[in-house]
N, C-alpha and C. Protein backbone atom coordinates (compact mmCIF):
# COMPACT_ATOMS: atom_id res chain seq x y z
N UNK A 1 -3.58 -17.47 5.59
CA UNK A 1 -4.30 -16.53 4.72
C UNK A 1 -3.77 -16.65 3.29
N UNK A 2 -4.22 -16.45 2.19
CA UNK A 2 -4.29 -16.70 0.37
C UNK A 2 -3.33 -15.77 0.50
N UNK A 3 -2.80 -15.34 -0.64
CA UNK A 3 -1.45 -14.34 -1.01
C UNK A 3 -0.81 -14.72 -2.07
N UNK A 4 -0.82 -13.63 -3.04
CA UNK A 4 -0.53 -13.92 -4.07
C UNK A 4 1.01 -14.00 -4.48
N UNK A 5 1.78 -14.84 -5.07
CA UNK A 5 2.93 -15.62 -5.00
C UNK A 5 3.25 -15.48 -6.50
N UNK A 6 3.04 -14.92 -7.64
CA UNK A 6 3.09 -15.18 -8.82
C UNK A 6 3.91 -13.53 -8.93
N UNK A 7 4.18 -13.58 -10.44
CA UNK A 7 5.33 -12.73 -10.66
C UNK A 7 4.42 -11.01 -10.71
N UNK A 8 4.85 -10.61 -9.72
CA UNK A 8 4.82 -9.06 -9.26
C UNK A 8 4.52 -8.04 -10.21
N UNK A 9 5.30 -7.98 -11.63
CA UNK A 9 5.47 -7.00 -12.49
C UNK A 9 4.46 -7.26 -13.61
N UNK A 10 4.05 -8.79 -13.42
CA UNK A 10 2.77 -8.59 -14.37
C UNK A 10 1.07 -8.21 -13.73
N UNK A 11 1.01 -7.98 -12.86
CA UNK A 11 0.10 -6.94 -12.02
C UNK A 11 0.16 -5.22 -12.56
N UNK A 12 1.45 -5.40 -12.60
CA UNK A 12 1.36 -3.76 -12.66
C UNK A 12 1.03 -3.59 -14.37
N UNK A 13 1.61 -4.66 -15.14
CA UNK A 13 1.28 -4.35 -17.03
C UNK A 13 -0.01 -4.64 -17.24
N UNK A 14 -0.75 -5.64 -16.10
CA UNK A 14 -2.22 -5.50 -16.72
C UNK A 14 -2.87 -4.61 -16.13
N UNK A 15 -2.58 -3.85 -15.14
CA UNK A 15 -3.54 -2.78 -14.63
C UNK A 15 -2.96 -1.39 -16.05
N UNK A 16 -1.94 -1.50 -16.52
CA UNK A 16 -1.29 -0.51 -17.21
C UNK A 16 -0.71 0.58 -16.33
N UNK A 17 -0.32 0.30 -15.20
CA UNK A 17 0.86 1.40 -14.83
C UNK A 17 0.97 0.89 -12.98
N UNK A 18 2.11 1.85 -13.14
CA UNK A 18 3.13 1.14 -11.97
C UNK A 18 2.26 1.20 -10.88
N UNK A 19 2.84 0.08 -10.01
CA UNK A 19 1.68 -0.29 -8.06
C UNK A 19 2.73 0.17 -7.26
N UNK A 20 3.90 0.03 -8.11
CA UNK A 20 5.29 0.33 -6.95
C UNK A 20 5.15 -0.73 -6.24
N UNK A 21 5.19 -2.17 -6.77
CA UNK A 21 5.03 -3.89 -5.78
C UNK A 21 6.63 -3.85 -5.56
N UNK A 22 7.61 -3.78 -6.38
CA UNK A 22 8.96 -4.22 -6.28
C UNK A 22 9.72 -3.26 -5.81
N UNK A 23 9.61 -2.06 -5.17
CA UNK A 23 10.51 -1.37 -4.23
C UNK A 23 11.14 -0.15 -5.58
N UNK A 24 12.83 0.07 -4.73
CA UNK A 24 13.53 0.24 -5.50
C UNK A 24 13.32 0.28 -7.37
N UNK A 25 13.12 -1.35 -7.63
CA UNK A 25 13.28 -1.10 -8.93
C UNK A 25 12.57 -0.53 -9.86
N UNK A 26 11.01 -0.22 -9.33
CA UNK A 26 10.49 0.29 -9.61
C UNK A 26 10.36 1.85 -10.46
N UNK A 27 11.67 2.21 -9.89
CA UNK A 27 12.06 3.76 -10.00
C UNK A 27 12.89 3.77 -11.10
N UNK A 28 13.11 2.33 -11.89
CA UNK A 28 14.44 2.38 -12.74
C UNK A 28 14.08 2.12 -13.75
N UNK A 29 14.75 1.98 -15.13
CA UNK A 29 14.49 1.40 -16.24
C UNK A 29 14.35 -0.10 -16.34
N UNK A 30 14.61 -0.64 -15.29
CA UNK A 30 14.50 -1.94 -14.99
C UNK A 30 12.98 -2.29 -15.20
N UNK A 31 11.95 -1.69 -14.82
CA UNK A 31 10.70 -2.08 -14.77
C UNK A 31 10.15 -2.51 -15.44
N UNK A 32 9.33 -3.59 -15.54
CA UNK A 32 8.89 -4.20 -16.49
C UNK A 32 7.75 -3.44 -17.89
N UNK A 33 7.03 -2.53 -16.80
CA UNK A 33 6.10 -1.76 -17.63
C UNK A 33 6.78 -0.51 -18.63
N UNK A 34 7.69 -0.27 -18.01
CA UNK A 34 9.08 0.81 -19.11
C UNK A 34 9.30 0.32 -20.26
N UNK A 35 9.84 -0.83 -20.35
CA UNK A 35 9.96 -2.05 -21.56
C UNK A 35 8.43 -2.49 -21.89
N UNK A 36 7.58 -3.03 -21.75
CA UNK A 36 6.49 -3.74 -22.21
C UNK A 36 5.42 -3.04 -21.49
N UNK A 37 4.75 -2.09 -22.13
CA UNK A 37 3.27 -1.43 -21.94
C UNK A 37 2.18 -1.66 -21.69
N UNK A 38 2.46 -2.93 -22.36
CA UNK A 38 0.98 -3.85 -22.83
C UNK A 38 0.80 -5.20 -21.63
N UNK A 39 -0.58 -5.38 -21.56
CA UNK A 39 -0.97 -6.46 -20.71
C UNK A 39 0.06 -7.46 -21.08
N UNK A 40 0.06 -8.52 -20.19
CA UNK A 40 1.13 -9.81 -20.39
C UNK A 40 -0.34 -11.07 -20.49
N UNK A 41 0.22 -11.69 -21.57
CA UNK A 41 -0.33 -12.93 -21.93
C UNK A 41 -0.49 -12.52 -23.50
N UNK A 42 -1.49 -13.89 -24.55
CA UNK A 42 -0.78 -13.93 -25.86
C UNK A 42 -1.92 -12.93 -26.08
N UNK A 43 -3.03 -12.23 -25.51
CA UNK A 43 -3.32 -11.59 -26.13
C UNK A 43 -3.25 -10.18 -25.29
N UNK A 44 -2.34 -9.83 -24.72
CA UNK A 44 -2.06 -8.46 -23.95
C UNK A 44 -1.96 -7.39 -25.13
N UNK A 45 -1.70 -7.18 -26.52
CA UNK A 45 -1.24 -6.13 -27.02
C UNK A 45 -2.63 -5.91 -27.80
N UNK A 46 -3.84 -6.78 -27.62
CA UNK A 46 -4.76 -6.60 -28.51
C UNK A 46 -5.62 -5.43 -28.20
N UNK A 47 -6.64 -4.55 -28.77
CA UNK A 47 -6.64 -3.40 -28.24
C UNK A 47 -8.57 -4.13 -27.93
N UNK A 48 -9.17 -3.89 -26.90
CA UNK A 48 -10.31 -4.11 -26.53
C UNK A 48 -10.79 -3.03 -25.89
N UNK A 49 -12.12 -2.52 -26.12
CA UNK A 49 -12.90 -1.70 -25.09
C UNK A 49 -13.91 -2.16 -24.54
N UNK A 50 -13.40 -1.16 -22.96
CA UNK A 50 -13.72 -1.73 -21.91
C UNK A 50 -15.15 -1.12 -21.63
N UNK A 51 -15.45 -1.59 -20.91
CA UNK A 51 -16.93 -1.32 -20.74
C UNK A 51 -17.25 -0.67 -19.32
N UNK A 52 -18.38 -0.25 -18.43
CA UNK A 52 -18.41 0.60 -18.09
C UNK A 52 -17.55 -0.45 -16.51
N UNK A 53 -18.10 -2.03 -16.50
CA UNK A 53 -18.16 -2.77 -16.02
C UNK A 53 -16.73 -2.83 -15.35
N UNK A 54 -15.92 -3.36 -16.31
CA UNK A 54 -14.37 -3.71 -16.76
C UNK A 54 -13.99 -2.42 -15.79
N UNK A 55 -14.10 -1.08 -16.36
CA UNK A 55 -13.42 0.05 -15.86
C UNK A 55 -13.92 -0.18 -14.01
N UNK A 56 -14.99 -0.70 -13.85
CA UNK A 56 -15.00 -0.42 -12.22
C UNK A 56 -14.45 -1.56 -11.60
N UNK A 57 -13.98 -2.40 -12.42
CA UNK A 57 -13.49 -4.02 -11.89
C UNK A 57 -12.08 -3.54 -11.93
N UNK A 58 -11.58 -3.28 -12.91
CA UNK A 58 -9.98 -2.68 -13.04
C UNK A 58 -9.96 -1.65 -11.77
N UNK A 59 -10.72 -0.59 -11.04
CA UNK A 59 -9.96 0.11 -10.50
C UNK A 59 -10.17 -0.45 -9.23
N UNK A 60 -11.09 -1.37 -8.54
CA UNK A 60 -10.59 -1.98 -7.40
C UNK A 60 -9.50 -2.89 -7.49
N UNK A 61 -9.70 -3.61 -8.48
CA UNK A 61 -8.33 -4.74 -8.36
C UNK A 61 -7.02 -4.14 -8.26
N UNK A 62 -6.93 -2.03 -8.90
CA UNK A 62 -5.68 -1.68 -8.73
C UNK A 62 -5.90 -1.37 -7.29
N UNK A 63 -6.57 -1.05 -6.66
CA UNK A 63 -6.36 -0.78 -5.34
C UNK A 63 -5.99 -1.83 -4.99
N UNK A 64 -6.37 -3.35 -4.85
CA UNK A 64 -6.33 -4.09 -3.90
C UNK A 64 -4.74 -4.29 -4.42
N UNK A 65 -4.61 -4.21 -5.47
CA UNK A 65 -2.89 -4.45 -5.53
C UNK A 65 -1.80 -3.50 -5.35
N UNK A 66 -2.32 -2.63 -5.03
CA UNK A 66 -1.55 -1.47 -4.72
C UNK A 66 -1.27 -1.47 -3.23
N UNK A 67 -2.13 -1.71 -2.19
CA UNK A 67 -2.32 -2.19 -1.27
C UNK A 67 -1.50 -3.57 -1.08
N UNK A 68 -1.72 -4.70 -1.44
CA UNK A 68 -1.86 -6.14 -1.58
C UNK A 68 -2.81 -6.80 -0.34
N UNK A 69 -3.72 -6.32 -0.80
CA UNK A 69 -5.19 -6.89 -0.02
C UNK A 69 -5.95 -7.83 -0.93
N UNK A 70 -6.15 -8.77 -0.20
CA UNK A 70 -7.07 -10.02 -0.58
C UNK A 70 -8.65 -9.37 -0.89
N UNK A 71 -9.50 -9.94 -1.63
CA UNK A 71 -10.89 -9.66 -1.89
C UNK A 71 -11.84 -9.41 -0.44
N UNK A 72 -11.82 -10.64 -0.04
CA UNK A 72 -12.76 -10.61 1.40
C UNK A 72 -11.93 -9.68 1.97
N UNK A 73 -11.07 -9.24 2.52
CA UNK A 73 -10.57 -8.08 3.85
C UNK A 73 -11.01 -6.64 2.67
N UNK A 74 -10.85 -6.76 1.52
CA UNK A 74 -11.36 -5.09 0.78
C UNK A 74 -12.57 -5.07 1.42
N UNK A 75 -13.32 -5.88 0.79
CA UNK A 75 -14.62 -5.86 0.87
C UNK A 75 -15.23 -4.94 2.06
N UNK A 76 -14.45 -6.00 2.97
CA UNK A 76 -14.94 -5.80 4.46
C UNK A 76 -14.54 -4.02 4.70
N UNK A 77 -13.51 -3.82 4.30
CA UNK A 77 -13.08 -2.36 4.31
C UNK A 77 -13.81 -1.35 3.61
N UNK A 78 -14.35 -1.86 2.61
CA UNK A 78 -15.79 -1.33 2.39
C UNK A 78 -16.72 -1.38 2.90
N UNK A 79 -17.26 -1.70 3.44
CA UNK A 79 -18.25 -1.94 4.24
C UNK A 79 -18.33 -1.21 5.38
N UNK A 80 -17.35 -1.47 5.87
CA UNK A 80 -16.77 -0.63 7.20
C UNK A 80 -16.78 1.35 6.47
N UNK A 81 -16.07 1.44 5.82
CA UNK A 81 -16.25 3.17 4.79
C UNK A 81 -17.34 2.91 4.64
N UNK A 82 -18.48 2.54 4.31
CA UNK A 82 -19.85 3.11 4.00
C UNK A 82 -20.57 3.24 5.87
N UNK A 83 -19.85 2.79 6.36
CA UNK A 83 -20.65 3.04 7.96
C UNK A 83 -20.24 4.17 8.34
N UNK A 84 -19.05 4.83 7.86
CA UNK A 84 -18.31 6.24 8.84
C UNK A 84 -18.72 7.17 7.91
N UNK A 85 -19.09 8.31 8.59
CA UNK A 85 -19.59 9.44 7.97
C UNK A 85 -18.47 10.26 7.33
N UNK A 86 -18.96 10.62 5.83
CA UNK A 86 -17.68 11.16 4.60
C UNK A 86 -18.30 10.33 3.63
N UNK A 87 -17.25 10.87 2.14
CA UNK A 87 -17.69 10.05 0.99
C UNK A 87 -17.16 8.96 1.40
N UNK A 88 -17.73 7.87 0.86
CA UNK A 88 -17.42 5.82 0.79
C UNK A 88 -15.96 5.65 0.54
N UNK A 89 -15.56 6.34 -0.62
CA UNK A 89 -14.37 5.96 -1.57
C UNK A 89 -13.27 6.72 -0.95
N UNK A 90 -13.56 8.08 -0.40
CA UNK A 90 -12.51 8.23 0.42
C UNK A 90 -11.92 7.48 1.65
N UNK A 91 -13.35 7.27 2.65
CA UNK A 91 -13.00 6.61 3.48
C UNK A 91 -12.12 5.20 3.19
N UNK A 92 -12.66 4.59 2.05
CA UNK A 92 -12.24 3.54 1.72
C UNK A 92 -10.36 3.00 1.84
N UNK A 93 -10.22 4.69 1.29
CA UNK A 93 -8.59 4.52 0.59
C UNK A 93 -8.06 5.47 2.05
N UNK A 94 -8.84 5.68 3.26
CA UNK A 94 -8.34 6.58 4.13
C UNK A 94 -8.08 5.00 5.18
N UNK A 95 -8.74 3.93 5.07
CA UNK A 95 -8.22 2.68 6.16
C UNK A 95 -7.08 2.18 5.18
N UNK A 96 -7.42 2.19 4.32
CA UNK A 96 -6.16 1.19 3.23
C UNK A 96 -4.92 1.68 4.10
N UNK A 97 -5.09 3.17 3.99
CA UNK A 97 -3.56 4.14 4.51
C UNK A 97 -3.54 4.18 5.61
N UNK A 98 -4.33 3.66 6.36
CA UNK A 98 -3.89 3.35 7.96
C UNK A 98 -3.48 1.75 8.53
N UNK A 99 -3.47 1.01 7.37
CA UNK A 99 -2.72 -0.61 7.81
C UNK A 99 -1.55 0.00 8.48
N UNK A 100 -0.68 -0.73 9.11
CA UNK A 100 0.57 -1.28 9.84
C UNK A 100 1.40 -1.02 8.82
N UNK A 101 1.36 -2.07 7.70
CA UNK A 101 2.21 -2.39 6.73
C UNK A 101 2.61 -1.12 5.87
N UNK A 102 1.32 -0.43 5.21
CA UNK A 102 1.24 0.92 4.59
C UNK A 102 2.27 1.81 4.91
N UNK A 103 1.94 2.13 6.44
CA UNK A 103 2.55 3.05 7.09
C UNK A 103 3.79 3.09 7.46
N UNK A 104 4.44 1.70 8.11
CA UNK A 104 5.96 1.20 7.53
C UNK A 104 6.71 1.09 5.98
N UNK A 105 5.62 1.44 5.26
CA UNK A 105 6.44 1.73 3.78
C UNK A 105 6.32 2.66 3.68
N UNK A 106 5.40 3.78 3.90
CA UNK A 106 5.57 5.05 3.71
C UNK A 106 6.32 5.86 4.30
N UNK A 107 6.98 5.19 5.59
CA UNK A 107 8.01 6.08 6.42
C UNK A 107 9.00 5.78 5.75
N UNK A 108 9.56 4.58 4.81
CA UNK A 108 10.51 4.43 4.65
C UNK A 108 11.61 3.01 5.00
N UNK A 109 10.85 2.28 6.13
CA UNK A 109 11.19 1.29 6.62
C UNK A 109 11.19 0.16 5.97
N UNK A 110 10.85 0.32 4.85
CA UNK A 110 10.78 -1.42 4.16
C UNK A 110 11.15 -0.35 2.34
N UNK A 111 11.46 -1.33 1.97
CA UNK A 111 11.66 -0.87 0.29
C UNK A 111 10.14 -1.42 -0.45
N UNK A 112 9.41 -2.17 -0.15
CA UNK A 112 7.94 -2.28 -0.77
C UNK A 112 6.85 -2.83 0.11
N UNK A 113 5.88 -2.94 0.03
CA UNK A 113 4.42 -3.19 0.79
C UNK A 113 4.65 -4.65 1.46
N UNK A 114 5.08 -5.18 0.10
CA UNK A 114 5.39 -6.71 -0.07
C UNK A 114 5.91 -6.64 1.51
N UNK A 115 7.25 -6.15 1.58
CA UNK A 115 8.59 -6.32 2.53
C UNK A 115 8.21 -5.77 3.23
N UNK A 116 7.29 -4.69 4.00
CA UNK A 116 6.66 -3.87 5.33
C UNK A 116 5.68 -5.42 5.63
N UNK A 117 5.22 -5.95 5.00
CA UNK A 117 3.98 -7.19 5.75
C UNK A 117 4.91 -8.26 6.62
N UNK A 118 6.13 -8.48 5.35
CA UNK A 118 6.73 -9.51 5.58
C UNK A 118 7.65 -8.94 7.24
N UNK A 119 7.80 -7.93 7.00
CA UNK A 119 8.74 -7.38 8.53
C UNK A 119 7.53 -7.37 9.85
N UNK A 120 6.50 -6.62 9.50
CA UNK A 120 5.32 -6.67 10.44
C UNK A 120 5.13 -8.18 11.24
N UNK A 121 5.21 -9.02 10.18
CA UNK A 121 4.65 -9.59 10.94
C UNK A 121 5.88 -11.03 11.57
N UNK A 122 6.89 -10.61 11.33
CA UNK A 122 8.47 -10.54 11.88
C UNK A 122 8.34 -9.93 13.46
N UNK A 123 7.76 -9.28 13.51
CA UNK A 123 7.77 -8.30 14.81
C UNK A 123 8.71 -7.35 14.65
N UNK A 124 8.82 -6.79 14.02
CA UNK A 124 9.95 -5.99 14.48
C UNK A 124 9.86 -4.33 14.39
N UNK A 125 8.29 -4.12 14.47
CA UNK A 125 7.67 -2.84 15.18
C UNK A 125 6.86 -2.59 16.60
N UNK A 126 6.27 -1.33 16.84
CA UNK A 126 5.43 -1.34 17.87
C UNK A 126 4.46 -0.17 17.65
N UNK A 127 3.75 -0.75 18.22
CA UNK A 127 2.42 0.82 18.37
C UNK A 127 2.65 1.02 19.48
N UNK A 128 2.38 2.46 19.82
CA UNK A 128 2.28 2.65 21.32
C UNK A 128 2.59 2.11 22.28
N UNK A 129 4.25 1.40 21.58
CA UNK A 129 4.95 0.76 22.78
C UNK A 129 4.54 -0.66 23.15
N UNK A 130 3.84 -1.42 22.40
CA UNK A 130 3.62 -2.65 22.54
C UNK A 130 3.37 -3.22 20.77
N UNK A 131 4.51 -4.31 21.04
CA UNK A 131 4.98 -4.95 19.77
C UNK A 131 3.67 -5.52 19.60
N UNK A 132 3.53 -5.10 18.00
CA UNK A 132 2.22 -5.61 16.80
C UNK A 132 2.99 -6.50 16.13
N UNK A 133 2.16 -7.72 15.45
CA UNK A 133 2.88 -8.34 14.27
C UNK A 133 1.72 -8.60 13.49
N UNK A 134 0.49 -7.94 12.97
CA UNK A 134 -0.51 -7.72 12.49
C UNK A 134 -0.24 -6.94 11.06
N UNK A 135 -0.01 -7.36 10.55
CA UNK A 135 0.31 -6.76 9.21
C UNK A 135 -0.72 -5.26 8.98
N UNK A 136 -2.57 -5.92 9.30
CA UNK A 136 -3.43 -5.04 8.37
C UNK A 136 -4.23 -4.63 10.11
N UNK A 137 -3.29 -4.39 11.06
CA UNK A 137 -3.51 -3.37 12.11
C UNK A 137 -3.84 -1.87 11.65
N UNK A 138 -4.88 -1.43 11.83
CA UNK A 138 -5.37 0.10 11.61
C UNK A 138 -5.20 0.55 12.77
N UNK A 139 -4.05 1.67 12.24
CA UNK A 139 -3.37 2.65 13.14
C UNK A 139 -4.60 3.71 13.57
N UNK A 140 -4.42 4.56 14.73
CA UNK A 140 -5.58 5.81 14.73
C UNK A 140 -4.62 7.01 14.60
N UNK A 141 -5.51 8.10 14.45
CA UNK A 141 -4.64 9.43 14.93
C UNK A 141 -3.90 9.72 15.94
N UNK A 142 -2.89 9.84 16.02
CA UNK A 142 -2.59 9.79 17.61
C UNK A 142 -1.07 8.70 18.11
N UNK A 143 -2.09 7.77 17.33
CA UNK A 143 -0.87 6.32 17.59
C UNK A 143 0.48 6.52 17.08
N UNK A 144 1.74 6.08 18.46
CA UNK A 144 2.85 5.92 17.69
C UNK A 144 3.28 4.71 17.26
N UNK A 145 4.37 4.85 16.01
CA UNK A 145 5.26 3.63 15.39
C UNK A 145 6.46 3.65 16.00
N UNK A 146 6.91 2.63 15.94
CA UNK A 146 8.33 2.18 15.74
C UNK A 146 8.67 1.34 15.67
N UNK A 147 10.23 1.75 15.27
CA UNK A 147 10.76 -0.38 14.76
C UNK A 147 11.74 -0.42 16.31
N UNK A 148 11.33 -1.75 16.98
CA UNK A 148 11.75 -2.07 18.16
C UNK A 148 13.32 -2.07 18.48
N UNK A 149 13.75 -1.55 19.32
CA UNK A 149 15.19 -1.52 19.47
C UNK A 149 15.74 -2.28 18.93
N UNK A 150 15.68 -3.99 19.40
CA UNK A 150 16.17 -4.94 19.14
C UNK A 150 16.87 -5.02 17.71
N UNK A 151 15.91 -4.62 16.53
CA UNK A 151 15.63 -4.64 15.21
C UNK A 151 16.65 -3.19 15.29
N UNK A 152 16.47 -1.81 15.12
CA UNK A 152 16.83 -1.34 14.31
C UNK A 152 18.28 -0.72 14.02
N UNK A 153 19.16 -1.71 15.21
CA UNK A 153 20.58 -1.50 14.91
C UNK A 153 20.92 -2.53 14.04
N UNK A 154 19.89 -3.61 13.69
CA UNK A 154 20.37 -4.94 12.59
C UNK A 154 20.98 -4.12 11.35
N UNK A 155 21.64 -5.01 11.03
CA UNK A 155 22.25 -4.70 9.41
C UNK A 155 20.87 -4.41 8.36
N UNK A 156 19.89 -5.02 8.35
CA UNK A 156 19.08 -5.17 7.24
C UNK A 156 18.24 -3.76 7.58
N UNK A 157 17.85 -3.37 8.40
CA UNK A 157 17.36 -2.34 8.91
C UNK A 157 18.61 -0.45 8.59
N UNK A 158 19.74 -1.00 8.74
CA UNK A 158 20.49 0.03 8.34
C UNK A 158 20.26 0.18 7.46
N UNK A 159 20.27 -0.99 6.30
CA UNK A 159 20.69 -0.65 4.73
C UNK A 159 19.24 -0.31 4.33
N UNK A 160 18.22 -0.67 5.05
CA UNK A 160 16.66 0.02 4.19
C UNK A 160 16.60 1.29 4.73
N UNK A 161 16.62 1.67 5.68
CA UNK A 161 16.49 2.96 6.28
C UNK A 161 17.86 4.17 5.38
N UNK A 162 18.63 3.78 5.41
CA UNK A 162 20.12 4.46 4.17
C UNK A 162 19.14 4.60 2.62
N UNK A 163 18.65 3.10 2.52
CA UNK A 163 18.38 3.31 0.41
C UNK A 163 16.94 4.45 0.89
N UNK A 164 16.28 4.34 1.80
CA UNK A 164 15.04 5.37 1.55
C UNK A 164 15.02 6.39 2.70
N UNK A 165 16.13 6.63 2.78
CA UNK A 165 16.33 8.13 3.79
C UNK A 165 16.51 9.54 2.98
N UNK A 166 15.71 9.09 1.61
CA UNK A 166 15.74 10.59 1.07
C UNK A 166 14.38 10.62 0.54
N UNK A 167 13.60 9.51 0.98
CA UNK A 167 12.22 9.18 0.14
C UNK A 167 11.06 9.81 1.14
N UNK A 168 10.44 11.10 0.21
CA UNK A 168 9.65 12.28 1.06
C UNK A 168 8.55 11.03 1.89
N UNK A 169 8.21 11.79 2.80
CA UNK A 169 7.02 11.17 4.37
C UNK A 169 5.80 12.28 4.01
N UNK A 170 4.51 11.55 3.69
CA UNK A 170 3.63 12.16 3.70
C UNK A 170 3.33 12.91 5.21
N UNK A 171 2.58 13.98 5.06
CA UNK A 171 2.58 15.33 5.97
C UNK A 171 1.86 14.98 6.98
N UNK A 172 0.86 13.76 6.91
CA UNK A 172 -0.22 13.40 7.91
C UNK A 172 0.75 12.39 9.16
N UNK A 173 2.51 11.91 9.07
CA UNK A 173 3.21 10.84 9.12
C UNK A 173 4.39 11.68 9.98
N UNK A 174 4.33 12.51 10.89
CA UNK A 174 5.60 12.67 12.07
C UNK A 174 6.69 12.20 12.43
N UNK A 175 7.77 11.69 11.51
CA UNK A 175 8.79 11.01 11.67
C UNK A 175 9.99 11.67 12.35
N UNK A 176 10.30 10.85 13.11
CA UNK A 176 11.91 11.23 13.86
C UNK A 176 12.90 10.01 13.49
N UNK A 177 13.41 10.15 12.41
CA UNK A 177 14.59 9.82 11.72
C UNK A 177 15.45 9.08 12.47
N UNK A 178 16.05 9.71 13.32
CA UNK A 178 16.70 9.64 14.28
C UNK A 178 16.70 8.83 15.30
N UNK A 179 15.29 8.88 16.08
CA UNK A 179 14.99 7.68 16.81
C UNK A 179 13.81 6.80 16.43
N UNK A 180 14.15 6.47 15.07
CA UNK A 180 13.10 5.44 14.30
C UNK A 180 11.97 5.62 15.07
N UNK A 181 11.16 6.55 15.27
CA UNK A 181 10.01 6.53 15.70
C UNK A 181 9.00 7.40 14.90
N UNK A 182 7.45 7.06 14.85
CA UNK A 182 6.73 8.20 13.83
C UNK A 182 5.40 8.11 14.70
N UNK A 183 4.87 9.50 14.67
CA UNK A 183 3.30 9.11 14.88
C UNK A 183 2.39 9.65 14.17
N UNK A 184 0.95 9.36 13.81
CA UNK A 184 0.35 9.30 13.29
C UNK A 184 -0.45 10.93 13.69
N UNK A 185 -0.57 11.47 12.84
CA UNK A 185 -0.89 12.78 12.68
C UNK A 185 -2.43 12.93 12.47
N UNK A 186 -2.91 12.78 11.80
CA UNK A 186 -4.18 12.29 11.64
C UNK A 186 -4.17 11.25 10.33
N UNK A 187 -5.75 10.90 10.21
CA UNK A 187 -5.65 10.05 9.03
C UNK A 187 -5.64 10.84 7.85
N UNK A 188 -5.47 10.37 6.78
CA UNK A 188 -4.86 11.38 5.44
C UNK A 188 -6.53 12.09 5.19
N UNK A 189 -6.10 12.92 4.39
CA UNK A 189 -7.26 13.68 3.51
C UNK A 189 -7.00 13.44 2.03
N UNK A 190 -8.05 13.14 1.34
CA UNK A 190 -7.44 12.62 -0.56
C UNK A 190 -6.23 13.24 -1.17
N UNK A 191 -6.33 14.00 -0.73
CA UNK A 191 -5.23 14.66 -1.83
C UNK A 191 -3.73 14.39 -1.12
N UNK A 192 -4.13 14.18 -0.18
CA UNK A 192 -2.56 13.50 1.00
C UNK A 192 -2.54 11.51 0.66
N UNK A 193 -3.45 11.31 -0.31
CA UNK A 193 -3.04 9.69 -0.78
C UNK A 193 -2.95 9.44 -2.46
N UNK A 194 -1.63 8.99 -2.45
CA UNK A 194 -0.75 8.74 -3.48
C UNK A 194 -1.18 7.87 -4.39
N UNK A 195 -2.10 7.02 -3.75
CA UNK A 195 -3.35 5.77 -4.62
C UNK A 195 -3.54 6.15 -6.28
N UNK A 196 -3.50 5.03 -7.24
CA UNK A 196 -3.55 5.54 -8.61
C UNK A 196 -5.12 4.68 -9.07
N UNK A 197 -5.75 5.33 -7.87
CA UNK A 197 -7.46 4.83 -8.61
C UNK A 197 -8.24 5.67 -8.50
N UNK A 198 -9.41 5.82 -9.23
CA UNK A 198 -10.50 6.54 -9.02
C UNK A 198 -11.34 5.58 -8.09
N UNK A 199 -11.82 6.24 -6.43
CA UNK A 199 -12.41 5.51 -5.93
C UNK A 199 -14.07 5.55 -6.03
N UNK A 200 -14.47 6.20 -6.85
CA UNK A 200 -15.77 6.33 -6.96
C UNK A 200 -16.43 5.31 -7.79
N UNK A 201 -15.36 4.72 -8.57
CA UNK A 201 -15.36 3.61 -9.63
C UNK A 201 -15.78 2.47 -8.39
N UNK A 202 -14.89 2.30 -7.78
CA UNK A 202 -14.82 0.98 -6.46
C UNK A 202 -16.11 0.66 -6.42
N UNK A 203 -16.75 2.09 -5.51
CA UNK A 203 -17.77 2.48 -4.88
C UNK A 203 -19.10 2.11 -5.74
N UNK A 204 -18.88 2.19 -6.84
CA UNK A 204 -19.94 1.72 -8.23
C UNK A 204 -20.01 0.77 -7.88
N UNK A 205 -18.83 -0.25 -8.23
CA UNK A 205 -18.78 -1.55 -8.16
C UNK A 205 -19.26 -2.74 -7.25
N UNK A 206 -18.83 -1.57 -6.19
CA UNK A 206 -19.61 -2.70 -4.77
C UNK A 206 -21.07 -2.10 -4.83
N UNK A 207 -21.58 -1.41 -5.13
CA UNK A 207 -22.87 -0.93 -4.99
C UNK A 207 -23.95 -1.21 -5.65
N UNK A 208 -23.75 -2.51 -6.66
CA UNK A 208 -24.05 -2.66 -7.89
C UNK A 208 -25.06 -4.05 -6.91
């Protein structure tokens, strides 16, 4: 599968604000967008307006990178939200938040999206008791997580679970700390997703 391999922090300066791609550093003065505001390339600081176009192209591409979803699997995830009954754009950003990967970064188990895919598909979780290595597995209500025994006495697993054992668990996300296990509460409602897009923009865009 395609995957984008190029430097991380200039995603987040041309969308103009943070995806949270790099974990940790994200949270620091380290970040690239803290220091440099402006798009990257020779003409990032030039000031252009955007059009109605641009604005609905910019806010899927921040989803898909906020996420790190390829074009064809959005798509398809659109497609799929306009079949389930609710608004499009919610549904849209309500599967995003039910991947595998998502949901192992939001408990805490990986320090970025990047590093929950790369562990997923490591094996070193389970749904409902049978090991997934499906990165963009859509969890249901109901379903439990966990990171497999084997895995979560490893060293690398201590030290991520320690740096983000103070990093809040959305309310829809049942975690037991304790015995690395979480289940899925229901799927989120908008205001329970952290997403920095307007999805109605998306919803333009593909509809066009």
């Amino acid at each position: 599968m395609a995957r984008y391999t190029g430097a991380v922090c200039k995603l987040c300066r041309r969308e103009g604000k943070k995806l949270f791609l790099k974990g940790a550093r994200c949270y620091t003065g380290k970040c690239s967008i803290e220091r440099r505001s402006y798009a990257p390339g020779q003409h990032g600081q030039s000031r252009k307006k955007t059009s109605e176009y641009g604005m609905q192209l910019r806010a899927k591409q921040q989803a898909k990178r906020y996420y790190g979803i390829q074009e064809s699997q959005f798509h398809k995830y659109f497609l799929m939200a306009e079949r389930r009954q609710g608004v499009t754009g919610e549904n849209l950003l309500r599967i995003c938040e039910s991947r595998l990967d998502n949901i192992v970064y939001l408990l805490g188990w990986a320090n970025s999206r990047a590093e929950a895919r790369q562990l997923v598909t490591h094996g070193h979780f389970t749904v409902n008791g049978k090991k997934v290595d499906i990165p963009s597995y859509l969890t249901k209500a109901g379903d439990e997580v966990a990171i497999r025994s084997a895995s979560k006495d490893s060293a690398k697993f201590k030290a991520v679970l320690e740096t983000n054992a103070a990093r809040p668990v959305p309310q829809w996300l049942d975690l037991n700390a304790d015995a690395a296990t979480a289940k899925v509460v229901a799927l989120p409602a908008r205001d329970q997703i952290a997403t920095p897009v307007e999805e109605h923009l998306i919803v333009e865009f593909y509809s066009k």
